[in-house]
C-alpha atoms as a PDB file:
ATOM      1  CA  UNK A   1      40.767 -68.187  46.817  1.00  0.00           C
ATOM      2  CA  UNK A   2      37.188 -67.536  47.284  1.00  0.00           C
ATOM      3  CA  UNK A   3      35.210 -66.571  44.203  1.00  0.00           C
ATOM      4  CA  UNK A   4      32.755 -63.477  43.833  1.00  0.00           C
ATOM      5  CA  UNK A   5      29.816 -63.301  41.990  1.00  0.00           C
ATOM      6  CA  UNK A   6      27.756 -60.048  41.256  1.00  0.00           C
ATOM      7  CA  UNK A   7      24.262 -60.309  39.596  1.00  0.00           C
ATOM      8  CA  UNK A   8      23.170 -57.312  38.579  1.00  0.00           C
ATOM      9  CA  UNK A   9      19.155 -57.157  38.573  1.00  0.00           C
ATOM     10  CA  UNK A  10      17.938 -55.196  36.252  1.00  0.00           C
ATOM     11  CA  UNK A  11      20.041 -56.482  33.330  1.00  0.00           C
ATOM     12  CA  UNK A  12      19.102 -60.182  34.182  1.00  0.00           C
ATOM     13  CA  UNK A  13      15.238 -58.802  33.778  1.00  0.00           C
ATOM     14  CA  UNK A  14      16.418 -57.499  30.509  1.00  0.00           C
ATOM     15  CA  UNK A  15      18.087 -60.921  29.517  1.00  0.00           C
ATOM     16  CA  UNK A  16      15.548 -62.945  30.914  1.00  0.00           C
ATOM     17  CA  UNK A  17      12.752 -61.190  29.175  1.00  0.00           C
ATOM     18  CA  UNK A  18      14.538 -60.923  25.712  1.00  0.00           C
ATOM     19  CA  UNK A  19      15.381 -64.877  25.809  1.00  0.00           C
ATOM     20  CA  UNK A  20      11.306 -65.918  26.499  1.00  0.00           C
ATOM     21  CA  UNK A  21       9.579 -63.792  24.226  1.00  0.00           C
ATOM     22  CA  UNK A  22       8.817 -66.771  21.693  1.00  0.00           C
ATOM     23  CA  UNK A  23       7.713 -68.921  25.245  1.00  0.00           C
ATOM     24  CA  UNK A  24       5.840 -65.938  25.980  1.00  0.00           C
ATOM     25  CA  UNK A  25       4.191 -65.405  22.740  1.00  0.00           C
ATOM     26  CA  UNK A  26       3.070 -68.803  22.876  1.00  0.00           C
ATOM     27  CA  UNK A  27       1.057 -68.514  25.853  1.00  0.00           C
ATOM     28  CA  UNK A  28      -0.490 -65.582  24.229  1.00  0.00           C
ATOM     29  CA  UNK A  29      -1.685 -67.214  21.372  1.00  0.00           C
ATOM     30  CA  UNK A  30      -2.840 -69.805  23.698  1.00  0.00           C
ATOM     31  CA  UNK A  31      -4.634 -67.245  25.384  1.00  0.00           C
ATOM     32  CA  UNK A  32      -6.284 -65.780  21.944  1.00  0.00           C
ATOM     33  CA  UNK A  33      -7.086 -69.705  21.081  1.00  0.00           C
ATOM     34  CA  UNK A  34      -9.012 -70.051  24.211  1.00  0.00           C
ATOM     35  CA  UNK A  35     -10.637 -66.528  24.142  1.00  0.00           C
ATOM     36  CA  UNK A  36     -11.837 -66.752  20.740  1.00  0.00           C
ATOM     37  CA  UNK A  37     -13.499 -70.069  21.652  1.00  0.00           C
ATOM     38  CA  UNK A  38     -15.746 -68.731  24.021  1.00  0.00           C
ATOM     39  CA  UNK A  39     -16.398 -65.265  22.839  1.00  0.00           C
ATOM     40  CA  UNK A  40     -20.032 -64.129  21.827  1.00  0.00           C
ATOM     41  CA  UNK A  41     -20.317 -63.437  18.401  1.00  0.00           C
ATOM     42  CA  UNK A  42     -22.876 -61.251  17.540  1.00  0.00           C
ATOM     43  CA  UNK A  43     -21.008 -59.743  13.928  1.00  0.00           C
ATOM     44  CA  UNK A  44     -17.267 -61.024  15.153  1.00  0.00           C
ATOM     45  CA  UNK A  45     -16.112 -57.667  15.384  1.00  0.00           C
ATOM     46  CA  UNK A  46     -14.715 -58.639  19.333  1.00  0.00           C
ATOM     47  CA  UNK A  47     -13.586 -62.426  18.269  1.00  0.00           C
ATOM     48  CA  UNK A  48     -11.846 -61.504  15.289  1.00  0.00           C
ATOM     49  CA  UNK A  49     -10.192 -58.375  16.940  1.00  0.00           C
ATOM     50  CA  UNK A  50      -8.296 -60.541  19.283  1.00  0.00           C
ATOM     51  CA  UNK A  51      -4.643 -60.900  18.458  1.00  0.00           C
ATOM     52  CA  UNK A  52      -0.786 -61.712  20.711  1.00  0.00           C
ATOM     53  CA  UNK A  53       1.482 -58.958  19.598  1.00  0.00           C
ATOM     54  CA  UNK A  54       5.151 -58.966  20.701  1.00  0.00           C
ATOM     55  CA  UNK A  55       7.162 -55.673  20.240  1.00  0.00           C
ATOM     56  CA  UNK A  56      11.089 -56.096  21.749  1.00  0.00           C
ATOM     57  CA  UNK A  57      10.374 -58.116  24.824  1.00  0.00           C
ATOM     58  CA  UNK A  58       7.302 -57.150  25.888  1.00  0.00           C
ATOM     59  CA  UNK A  59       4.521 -59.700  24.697  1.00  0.00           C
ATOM     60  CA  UNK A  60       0.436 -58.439  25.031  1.00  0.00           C
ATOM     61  CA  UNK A  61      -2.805 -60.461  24.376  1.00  0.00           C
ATOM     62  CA  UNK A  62      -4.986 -56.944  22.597  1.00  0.00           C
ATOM     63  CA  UNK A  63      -8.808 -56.736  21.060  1.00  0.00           C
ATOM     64  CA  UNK A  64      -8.495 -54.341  17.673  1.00  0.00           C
ATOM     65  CA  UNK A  65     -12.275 -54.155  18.115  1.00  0.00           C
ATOM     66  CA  UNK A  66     -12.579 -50.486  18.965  1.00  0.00           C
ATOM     67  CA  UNK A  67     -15.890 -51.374  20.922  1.00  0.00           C
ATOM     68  CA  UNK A  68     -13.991 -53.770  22.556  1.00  0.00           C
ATOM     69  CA  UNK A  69     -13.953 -52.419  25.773  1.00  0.00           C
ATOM     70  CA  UNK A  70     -17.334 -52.182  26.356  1.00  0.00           C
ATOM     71  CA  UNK A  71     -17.908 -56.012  25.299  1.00  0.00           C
ATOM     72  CA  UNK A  72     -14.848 -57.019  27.476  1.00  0.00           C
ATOM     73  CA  UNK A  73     -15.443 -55.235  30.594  1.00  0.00           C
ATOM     74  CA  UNK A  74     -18.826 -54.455  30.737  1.00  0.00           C
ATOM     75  CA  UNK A  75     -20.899 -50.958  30.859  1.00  0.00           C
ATOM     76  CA  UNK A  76     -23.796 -49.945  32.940  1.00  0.00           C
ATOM     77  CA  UNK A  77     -26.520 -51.597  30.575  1.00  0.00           C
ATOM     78  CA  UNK A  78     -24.775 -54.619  29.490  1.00  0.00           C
ATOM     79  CA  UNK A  79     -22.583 -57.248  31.946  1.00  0.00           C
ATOM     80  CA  UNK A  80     -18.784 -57.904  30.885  1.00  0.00           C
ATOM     81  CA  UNK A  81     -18.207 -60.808  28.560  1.00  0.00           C
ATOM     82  CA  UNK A  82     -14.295 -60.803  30.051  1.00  0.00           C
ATOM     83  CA  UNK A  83     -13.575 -63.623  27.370  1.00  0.00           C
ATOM     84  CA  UNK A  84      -9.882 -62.545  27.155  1.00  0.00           C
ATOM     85  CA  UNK A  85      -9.572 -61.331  30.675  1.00  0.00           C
ATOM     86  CA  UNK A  86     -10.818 -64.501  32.148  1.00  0.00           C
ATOM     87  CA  UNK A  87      -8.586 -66.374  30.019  1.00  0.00           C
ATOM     88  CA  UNK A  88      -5.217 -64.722  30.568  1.00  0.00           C
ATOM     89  CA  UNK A  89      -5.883 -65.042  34.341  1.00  0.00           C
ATOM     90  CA  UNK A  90      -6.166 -68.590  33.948  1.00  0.00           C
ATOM     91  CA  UNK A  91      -3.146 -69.606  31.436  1.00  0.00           C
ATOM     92  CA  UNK A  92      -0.996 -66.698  32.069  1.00  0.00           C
ATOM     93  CA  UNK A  93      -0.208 -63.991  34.309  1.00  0.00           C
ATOM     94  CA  UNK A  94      -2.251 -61.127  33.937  1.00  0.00           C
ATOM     95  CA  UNK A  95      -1.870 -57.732  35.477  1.00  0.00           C
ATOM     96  CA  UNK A  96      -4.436 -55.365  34.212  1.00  0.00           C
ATOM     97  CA  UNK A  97      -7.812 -54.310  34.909  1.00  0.00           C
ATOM     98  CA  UNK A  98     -10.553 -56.561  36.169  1.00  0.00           C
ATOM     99  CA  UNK A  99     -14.265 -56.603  35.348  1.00  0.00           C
ATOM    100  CA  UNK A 100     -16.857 -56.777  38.245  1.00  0.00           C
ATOM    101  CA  UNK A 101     -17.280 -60.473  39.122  1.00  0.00           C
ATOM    102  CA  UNK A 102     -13.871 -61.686  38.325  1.00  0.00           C
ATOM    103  CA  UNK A 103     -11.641 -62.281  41.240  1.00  0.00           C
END
């Protein structure tokens, strides 16, 4: 008798992303690690804003700095420092915005 298997997608998303949240969370405090290690510190405000923050399953590298922003991505008077951008797009997979020079 032949067997039949049904996989249902969205719930082995949901599975899947509730079983790696502590792998997941490691990369982003890899990712902080790294950033904070080659962020310009001018009063630390932008260094010691950066922080991994898991809520359910979904697991973000964030910058409490309000300014932070500016410092990350850049405005018209001063170029973007991208410390945690840069990062993230090397050790993990990053999907958000991207400062002008990064590819």
């Amino acid at each position: 008798m032949p067997a039949r298997l049904t996989l249902f997608q969205q719930q082995l998303i949901r599975e899947t992303r509730q079983k790696t949240v502590d792998a997941r969370m490691q990369i982003a405090g890899e990712i902080v690690d790294i950033a904070k290690s080659i962020a310009p510190v001018v009063s630390g405000a932008y260094r010691g804003g950066m922080a991994e923050r898991g809520e359910d399953a979904t697991v973000r590298v964030v910058d409490n700095d309000p300014t932070s922003i500016y410092k990350e991505y850049g405005t018209r008077r001063t170029p973007a420092h991208a410390s945690l951008t840069a990062t993230a797009m090397t050790v993990g997979r990053y999907t958000g915005m991207r400062p002008r020079g990064l590819l």
